[in-house]
C-alpha atoms as a PDB file:
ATOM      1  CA  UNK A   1     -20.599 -51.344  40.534  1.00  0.00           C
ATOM      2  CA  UNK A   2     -18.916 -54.833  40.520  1.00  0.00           C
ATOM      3  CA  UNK A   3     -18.435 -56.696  37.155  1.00  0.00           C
ATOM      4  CA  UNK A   4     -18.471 -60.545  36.974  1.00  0.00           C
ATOM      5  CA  UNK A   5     -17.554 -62.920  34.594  1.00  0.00           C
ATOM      6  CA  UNK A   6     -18.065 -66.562  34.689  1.00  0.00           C
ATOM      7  CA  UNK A   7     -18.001 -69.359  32.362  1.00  0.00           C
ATOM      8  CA  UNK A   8     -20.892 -68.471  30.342  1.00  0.00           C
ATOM      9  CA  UNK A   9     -21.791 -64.807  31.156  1.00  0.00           C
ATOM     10  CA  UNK A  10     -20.520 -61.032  32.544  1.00  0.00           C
ATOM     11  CA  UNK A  11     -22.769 -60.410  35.187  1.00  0.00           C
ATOM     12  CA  UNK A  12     -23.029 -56.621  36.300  1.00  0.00           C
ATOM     13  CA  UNK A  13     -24.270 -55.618  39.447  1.00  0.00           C
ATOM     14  CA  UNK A  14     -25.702 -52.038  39.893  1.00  0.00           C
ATOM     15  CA  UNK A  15     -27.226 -50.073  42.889  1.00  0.00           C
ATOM     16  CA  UNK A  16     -30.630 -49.472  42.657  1.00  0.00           C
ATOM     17  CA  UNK A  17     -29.950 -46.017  42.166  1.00  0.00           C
ATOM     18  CA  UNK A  18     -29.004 -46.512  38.525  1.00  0.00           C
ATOM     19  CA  UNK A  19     -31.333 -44.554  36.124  1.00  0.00           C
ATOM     20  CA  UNK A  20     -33.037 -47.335  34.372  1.00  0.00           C
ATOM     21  CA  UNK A  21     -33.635 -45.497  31.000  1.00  0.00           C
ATOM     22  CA  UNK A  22     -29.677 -45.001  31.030  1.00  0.00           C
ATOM     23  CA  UNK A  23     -29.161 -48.577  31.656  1.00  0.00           C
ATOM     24  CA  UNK A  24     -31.273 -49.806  28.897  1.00  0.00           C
ATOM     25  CA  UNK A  25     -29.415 -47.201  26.573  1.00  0.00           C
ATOM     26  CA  UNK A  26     -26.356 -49.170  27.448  1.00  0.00           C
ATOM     27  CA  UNK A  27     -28.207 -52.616  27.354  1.00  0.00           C
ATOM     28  CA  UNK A  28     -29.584 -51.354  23.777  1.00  0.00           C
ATOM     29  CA  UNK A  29     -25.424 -50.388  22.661  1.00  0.00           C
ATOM     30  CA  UNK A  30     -24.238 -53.938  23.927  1.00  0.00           C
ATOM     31  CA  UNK A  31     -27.216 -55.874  22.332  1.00  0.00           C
ATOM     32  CA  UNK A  32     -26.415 -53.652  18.822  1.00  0.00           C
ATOM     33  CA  UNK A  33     -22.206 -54.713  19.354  1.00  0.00           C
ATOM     34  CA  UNK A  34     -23.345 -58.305  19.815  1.00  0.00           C
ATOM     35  CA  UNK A  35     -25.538 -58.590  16.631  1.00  0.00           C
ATOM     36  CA  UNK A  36     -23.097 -56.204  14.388  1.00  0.00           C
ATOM     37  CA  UNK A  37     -19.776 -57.748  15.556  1.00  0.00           C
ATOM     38  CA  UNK A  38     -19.370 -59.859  12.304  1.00  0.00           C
ATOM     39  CA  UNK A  39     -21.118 -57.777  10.357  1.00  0.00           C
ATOM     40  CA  UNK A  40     -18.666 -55.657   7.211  1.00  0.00           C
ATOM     41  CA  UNK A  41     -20.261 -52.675   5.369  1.00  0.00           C
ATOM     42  CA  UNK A  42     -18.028 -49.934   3.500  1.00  0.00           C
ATOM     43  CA  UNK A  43     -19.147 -46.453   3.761  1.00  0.00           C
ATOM     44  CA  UNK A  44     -20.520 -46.438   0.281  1.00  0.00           C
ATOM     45  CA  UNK A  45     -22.666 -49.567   1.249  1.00  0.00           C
ATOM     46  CA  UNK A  46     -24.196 -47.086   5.194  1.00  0.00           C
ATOM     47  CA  UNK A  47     -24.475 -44.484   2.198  1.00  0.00           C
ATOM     48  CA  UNK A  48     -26.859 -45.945   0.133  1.00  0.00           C
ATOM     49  CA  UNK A  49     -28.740 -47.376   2.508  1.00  0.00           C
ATOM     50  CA  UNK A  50     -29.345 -44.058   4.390  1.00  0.00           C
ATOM     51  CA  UNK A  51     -30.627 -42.441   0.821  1.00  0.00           C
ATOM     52  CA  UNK A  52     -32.906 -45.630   0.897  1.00  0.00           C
ATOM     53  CA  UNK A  53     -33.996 -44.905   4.270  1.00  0.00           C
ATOM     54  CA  UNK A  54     -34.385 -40.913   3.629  1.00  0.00           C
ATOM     55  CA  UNK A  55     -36.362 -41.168   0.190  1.00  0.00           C
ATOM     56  CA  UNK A  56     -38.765 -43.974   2.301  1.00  0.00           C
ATOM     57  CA  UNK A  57     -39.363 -41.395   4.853  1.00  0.00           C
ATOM     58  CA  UNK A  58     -39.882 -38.491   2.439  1.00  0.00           C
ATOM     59  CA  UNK A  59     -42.621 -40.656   0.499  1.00  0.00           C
ATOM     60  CA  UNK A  60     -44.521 -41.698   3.335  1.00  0.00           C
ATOM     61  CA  UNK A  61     -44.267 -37.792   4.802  1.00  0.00           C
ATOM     62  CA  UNK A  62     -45.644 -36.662   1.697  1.00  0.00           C
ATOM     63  CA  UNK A  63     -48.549 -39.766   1.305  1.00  0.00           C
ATOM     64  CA  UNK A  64     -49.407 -38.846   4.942  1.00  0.00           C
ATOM     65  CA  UNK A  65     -49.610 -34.817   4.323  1.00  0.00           C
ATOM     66  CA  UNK A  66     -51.429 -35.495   1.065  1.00  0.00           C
ATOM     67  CA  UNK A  67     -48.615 -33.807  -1.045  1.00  0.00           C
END
């Protein structure tokens, strides 16, 4: 593996051997640090949103099943 950097990018260069779905797990973890990197939350604020996200899931579960 050789990593580059010039002006205006990091360039990495990979055998072709690489496992691609492991590659675009790291690809997905660098594009996720690039868009969150200014981002502030406190652990109350990830909290609610979860319970936001969990209740959502639980009332579409339950309109799908017919509950």
């Amino acid at each position: 593996m050789i990593i580059e950097r010039t002006k205006n990018e990091v360039i990495f260069r990979l055998p072709v051997t690489v496992n691609l779905d492991d590659l675009q797990d790291m690809a997905d973890l660098f594009e996720f640090k690039e868009l969150s990197k200014n981002a502030t939350v406190s652990q109350q604020g990830v909290d609610d949103l979860v319970k936001k996200i969990k209740k959502g899931r639980w009332t579409e579960t339950k309109s799908k099943l017919g509950l």
